[in-house]
N, C-alpha and C. Protein backbone atom coordinates (compact mmCIF):
# COMPACT_ATOMS: atom_id res chain seq x y z
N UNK A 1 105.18 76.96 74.39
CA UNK A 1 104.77 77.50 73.11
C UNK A 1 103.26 77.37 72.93
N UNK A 2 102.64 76.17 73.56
CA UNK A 2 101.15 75.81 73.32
C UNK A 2 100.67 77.34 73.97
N UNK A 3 101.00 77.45 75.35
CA UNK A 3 100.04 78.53 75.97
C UNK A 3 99.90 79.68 75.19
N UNK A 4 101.13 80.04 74.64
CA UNK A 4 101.02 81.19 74.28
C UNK A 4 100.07 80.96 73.22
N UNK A 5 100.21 80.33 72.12
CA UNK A 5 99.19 80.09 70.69
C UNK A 5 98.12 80.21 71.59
N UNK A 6 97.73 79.76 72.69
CA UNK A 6 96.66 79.90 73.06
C UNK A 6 95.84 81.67 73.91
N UNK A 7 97.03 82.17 74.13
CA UNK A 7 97.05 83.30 74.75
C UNK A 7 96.55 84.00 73.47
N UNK A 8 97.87 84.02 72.57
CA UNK A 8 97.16 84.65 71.13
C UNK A 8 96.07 84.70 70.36
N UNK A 9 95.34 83.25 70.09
CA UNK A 9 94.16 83.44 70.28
C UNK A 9 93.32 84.17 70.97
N UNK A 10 93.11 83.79 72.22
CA UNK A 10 92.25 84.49 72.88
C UNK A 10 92.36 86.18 72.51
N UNK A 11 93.29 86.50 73.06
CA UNK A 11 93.73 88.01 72.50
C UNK A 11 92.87 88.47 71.39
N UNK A 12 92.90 87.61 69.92
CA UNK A 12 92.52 88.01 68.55
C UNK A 12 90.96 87.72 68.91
N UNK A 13 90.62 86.37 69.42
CA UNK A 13 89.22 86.64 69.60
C UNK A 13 88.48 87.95 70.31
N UNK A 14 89.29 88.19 71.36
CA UNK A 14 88.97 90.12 72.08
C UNK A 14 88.49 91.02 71.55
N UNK A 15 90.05 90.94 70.63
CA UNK A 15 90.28 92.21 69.50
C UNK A 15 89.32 92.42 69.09
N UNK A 16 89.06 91.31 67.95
CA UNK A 16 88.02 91.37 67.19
C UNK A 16 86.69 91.60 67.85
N UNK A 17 85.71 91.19 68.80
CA UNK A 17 85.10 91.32 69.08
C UNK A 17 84.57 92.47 70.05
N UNK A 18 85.66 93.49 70.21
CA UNK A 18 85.77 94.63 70.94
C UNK A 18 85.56 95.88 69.36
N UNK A 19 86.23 95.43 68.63
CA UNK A 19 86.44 95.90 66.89
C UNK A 19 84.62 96.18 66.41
N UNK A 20 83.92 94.76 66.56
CA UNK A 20 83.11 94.38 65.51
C UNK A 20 81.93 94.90 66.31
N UNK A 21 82.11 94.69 68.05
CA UNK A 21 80.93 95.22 68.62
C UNK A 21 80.51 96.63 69.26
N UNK A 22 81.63 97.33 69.04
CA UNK A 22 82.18 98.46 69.93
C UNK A 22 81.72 98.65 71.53
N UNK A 23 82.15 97.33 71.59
CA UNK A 23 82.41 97.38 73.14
C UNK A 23 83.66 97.26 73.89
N UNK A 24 83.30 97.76 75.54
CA UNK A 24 84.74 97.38 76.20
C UNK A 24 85.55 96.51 75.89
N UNK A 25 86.95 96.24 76.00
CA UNK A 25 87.45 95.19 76.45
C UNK A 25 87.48 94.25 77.58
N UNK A 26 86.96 95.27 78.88
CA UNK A 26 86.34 94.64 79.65
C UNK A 26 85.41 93.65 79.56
N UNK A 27 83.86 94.21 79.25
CA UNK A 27 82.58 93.75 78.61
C UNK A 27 83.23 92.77 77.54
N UNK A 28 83.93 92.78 76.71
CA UNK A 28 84.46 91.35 75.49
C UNK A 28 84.74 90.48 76.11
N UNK A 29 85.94 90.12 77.73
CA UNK A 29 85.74 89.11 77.83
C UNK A 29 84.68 88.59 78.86
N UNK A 30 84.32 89.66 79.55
CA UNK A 30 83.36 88.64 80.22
C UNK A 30 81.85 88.15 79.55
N UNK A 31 81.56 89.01 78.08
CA UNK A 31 81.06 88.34 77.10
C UNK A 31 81.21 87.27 76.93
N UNK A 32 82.69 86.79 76.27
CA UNK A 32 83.21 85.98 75.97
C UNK A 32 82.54 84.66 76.72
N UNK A 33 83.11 84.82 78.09
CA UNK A 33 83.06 83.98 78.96
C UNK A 33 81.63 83.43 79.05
N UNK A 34 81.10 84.23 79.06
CA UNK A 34 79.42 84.02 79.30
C UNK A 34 78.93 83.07 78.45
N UNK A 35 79.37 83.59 77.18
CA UNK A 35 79.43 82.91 75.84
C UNK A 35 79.56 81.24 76.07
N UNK A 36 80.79 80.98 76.95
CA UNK A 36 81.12 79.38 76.31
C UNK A 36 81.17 78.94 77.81
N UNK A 37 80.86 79.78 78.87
CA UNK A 37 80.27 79.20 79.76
C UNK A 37 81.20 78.87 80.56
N UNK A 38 82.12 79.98 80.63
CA UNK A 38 83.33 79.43 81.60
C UNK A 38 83.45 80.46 82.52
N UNK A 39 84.68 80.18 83.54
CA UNK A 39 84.57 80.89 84.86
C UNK A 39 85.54 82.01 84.54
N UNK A 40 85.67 83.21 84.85
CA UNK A 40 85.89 84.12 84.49
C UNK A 40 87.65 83.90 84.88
N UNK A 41 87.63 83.45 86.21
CA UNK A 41 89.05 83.10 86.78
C UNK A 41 89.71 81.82 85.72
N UNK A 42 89.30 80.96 85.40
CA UNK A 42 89.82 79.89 84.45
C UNK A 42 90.74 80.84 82.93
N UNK A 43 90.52 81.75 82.81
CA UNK A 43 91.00 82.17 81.47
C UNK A 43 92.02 83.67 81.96
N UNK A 44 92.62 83.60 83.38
CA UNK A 44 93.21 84.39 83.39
C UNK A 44 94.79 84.33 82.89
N UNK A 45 95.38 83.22 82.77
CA UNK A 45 96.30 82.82 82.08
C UNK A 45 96.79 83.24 80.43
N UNK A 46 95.40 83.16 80.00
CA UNK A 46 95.11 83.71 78.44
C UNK A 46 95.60 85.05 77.73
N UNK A 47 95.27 85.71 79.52
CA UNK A 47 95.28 87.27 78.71
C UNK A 47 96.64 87.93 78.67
N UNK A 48 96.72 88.46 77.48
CA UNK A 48 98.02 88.76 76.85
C UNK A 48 98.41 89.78 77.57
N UNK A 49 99.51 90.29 78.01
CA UNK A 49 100.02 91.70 78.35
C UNK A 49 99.43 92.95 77.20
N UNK A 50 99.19 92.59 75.95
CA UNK A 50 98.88 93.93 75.46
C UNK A 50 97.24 94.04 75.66
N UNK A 51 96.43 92.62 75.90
CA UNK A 51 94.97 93.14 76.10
C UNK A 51 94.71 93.29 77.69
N UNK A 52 95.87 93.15 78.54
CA UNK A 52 95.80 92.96 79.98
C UNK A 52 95.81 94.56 80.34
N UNK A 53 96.95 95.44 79.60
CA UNK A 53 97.46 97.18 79.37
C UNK A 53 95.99 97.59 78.83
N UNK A 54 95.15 96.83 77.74
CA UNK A 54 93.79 97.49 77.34
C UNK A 54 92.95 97.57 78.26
N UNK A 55 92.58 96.70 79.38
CA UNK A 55 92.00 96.66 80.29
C UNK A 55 92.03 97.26 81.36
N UNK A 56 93.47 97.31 81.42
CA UNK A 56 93.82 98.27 82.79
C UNK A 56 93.12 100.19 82.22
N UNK A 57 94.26 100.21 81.26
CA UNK A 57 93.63 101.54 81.22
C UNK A 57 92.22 101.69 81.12
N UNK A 58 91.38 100.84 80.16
CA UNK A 58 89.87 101.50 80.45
C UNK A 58 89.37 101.46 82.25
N UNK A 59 89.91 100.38 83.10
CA UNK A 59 89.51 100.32 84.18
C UNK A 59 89.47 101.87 85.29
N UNK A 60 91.20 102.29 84.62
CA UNK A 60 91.28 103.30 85.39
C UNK A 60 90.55 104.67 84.74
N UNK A 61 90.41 104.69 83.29
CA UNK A 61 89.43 105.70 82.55
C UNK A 61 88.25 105.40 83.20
N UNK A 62 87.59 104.92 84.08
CA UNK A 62 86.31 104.29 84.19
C UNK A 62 86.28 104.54 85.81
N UNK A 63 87.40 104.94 86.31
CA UNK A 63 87.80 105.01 87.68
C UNK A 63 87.41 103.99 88.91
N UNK A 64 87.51 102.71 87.63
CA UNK A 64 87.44 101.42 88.81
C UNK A 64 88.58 100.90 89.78
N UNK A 65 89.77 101.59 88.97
CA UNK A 65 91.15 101.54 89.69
C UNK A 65 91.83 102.78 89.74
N UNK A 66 92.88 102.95 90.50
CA UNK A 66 93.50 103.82 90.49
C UNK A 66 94.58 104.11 89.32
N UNK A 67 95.28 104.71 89.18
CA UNK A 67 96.56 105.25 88.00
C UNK A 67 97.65 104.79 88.93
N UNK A 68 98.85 104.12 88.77
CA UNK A 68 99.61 103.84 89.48
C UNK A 68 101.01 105.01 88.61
N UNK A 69 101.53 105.99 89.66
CA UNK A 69 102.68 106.71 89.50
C UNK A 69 103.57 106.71 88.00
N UNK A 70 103.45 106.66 86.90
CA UNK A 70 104.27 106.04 85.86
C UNK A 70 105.06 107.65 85.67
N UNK A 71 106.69 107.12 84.80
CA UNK A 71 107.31 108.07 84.42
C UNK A 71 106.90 108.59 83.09
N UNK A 72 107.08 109.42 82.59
CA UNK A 72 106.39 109.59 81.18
C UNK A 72 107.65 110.06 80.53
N UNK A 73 108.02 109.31 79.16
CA UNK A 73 109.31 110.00 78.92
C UNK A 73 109.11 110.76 77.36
């Protein structure tokens, strides 16, 4: 239960700061990180499935990754 409160957090700190700065979600956390001085790999635990889906898609809008096959219903 701790991780997650902690996942959630992080998440809302994102949000918000993706919200307030109009930047990536990408760019938010490695902001973030920069911010409090941590390793980018240490906070991969954190990230929520719905800001993990925000990331992916800008990655692949951005054509840093590929689109992986999805069904569309």
């Amino acid at each position: 239960m701790e991780n997650f409160d902690k996942m959630h957090e992080f998440s809302n700190v994102i949000f918000n700061k993706v919200s307030s700065s109009k930047i990536e979600y990408i760019d938010a956390v490695v902001s973030y990180c920069e911010e409090k001085e941590l390793d980018i790999d240490s906070i991969i635990s954190l990230i929520s499935p719905a800001l993990k889906a925000k990331m992916e898609e800008e990655a692949i809008n951005m054509r840093l990754i590929k689109s992986s096959p999805r069904l569309i219903f």
